[in-house]
Protein backbone atom coordinates (compact mmCIF):
# COMPACT_ATOMS: atom_id res chain seq x y z
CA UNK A 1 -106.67 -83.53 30.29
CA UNK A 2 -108.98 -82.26 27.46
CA UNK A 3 -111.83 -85.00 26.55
CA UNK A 4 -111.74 -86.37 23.48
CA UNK A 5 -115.11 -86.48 22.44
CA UNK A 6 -116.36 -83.33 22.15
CA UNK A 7 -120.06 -81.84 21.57
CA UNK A 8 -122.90 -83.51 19.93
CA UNK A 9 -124.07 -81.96 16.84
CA UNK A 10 -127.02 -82.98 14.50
CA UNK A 11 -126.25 -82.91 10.95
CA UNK A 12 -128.56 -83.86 7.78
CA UNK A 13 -127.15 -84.67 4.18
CA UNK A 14 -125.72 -84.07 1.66
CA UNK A 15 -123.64 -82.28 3.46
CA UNK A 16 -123.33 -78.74 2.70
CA UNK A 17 -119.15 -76.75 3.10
CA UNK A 18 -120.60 -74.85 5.92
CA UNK A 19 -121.23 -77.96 7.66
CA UNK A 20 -118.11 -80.01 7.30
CA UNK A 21 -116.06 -76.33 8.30
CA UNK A 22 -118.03 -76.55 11.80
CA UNK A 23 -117.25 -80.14 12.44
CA UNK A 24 -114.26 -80.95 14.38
CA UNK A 25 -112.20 -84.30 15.32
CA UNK A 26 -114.24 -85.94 18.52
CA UNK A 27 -117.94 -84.16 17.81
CA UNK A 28 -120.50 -86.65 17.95
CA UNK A 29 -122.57 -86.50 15.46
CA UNK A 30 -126.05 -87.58 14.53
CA UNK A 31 -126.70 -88.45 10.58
CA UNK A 32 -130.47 -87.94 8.89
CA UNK A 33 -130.89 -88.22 5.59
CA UNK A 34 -129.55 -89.96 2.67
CA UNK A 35 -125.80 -92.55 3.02
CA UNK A 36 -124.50 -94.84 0.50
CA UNK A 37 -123.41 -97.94 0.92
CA UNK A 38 -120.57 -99.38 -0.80
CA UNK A 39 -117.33 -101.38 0.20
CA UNK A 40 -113.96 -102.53 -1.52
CA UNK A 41 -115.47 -103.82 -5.23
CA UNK A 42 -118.04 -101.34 -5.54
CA UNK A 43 -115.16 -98.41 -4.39
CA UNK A 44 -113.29 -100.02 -7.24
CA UNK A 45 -115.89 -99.84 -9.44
CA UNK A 46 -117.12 -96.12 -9.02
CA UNK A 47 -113.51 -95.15 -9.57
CA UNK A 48 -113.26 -97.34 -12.90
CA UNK A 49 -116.33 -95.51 -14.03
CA UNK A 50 -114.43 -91.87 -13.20
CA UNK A 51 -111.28 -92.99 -14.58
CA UNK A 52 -113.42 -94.01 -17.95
CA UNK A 53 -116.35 -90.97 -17.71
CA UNK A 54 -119.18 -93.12 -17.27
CA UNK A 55 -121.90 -91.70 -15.17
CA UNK A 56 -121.96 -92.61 -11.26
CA UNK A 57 -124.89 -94.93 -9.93
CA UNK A 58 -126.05 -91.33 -7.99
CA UNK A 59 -124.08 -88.05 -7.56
CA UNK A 60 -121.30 -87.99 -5.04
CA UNK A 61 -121.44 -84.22 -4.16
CA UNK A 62 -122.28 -83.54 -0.93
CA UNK A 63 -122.52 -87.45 0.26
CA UNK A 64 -121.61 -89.69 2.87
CA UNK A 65 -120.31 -93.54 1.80
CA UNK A 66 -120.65 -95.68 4.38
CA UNK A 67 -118.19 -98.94 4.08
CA UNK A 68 -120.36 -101.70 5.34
CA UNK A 69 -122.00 -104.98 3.78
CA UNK A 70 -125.13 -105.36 5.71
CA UNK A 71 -126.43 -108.41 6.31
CA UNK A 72 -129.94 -110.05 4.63
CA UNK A 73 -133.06 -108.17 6.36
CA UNK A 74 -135.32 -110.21 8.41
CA UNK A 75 -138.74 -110.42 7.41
CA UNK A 76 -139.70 -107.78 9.64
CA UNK A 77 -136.48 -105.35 9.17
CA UNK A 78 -135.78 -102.94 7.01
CA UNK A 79 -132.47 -104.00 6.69
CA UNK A 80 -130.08 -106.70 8.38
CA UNK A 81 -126.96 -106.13 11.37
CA UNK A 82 -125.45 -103.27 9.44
CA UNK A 83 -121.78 -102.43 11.40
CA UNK A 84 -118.90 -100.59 9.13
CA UNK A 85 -115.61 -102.65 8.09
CA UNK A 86 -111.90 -101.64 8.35
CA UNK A 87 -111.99 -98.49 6.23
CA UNK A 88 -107.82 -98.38 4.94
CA UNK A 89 -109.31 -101.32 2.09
CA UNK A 90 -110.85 -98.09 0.47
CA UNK A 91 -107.76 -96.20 0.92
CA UNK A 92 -106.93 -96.33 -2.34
CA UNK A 93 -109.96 -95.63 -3.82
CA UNK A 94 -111.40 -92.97 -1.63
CA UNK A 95 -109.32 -89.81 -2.86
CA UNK A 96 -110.42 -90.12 -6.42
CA UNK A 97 -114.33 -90.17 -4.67
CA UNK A 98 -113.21 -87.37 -2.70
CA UNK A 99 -111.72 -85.10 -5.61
CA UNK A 100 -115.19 -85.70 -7.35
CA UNK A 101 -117.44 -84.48 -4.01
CA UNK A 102 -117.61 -86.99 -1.58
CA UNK A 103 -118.05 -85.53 1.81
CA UNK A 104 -118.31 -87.87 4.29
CA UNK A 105 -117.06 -91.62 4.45
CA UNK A 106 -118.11 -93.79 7.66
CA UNK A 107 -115.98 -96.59 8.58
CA UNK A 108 -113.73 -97.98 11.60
CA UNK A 109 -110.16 -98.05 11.76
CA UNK A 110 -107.49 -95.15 10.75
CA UNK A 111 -106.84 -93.67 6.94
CA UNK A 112 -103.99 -93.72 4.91
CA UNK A 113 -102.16 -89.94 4.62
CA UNK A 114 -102.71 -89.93 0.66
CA UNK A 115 -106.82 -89.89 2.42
CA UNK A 116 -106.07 -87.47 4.95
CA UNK A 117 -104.53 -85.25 2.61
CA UNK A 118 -107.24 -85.54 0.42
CA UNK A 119 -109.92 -84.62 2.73
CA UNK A 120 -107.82 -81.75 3.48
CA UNK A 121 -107.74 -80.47 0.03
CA UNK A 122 -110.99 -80.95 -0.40
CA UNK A 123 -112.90 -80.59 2.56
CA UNK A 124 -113.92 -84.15 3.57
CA UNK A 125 -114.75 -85.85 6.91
CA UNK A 126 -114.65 -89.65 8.23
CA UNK A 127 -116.42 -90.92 11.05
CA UNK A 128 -115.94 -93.80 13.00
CA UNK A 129 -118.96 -95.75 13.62
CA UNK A 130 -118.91 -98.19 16.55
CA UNK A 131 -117.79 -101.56 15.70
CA UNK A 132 -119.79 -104.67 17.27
CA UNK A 133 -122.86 -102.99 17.81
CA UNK A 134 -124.17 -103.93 13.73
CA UNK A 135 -127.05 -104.74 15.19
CA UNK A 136 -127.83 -101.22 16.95
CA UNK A 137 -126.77 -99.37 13.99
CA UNK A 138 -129.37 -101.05 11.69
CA UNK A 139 -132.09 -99.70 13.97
CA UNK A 140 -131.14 -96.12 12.56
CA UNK A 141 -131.56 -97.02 9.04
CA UNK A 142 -135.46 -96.59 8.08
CA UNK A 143 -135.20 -97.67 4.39
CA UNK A 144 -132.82 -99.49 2.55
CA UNK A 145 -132.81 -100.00 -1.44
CA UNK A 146 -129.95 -101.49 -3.69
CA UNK A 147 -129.07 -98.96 -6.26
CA UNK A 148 -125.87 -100.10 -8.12
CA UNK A 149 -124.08 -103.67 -8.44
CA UNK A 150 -126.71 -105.78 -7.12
CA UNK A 151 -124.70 -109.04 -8.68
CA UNK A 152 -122.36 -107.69 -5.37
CA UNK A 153 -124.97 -109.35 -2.94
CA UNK A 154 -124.64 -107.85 0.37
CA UNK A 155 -121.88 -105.30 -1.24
CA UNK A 156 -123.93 -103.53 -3.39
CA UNK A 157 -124.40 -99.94 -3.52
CA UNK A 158 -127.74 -98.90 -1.32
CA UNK A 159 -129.39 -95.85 -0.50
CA UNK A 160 -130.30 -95.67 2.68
CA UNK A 161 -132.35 -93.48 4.74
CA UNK A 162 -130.93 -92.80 7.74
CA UNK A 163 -132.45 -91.13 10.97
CA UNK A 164 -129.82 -89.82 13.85
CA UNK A 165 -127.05 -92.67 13.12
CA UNK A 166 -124.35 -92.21 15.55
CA UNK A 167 -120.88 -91.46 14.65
CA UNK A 168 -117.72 -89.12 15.94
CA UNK A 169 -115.50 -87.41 13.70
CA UNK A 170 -112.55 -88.88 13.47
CA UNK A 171 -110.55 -87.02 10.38
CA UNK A 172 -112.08 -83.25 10.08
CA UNK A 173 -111.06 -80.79 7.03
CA UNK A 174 -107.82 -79.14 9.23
CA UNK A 175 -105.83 -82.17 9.35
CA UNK A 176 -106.73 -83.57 13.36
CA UNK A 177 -106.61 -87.11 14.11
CA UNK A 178 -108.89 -88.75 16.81
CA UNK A 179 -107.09 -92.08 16.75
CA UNK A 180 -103.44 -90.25 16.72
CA UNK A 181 -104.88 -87.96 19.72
CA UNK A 182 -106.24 -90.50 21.93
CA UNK A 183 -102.64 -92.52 21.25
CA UNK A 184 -101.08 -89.69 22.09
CA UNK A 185 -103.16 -89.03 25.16
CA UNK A 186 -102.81 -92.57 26.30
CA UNK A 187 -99.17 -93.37 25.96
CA UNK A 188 -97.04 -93.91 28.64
């Protein structure tokens, strides 16, 4: 039986076409750079602005949104337990992003086709970060500043600076599925 995940690849942002053409569904991947963070309001929001030609709280091409709500920093942290949420509650939102240059969306959970075709189109990858281990994940981020919507509270929109953050490639630009393969694998 052929694993599921794949190589291990180290990848900084924004993420360039030649990049997101070599990645493939199950590559582990390690993130440096820049991430956004933004969940369901803030999605809704950025779209809004799109639909009405406002300018974007930063520049979409080339980026990765990461759908979490971290949690308050400690006094000595950077930034609180930082884990993603169930990425189909930016389903709707997410093509628009996409169409406009979005790259790269980290999250948990499977995407809607209207997504997946999206991505396709426009050459777009989601990653699955682990779920449960918030706490881990934070220990990637090195800086952390709220850039858009800070009335959201923990939903805001940050910038964060990220240093190998761990995540596999779940959706990749040809259309593969690591949820629907490892289904597939395990079924009975």
């Amino acid at each position: 039986m052929p694993k599921l995940i794949k190589k291990e690849i180290r990848i900084t942002t924004p993420l360039a076409d030649k990049v997101i053409k070599s990645l493939k569904t199950g590559d582990k991947v390690l993130i440096s750079g820049i991430i956004y963070t933004a969940r369901d309001v803030a999605h809704k929001r950025l779209v809004d602005a799109i639909k009405d030609k406002e300018k974007l709280p930063f520049n979409l091409k080339g980026q990765i949104i990461y759908f979490t709500g971290p949690t308050p920093a400690p006094p000595d942290k950077v930034i609180g337990s930082a884990g993603p949420t169930t990425s189909s509650r930016m389903d709707s939102f997410s093509p628009a992003l996409i169409k406009k240059g979005l790259k790269g969306m980290i999250g948990k959970g499977p995407r809607g086709k209207e997504v997946v075709d999206a991505m396709k189109k426009y050459k777009a990858v989601y990653f699955a970060a682990v779920g449960g281990a918030a706490a881990l994940l934070s220990k990637r981020i090195k800086k952390s500043e709220v850039i858009a919507y800070e009335d959201l509270g923990t939903e805001a929109i940050r910038r964060l600076e990220v240093e190998d953050f761990p995540v596999i490639v779940v959706n990749d630009i040809y259309g593969d599925d690591l949820y629907l393969k490892g289904m597939k694998r395990y079924a009975m």
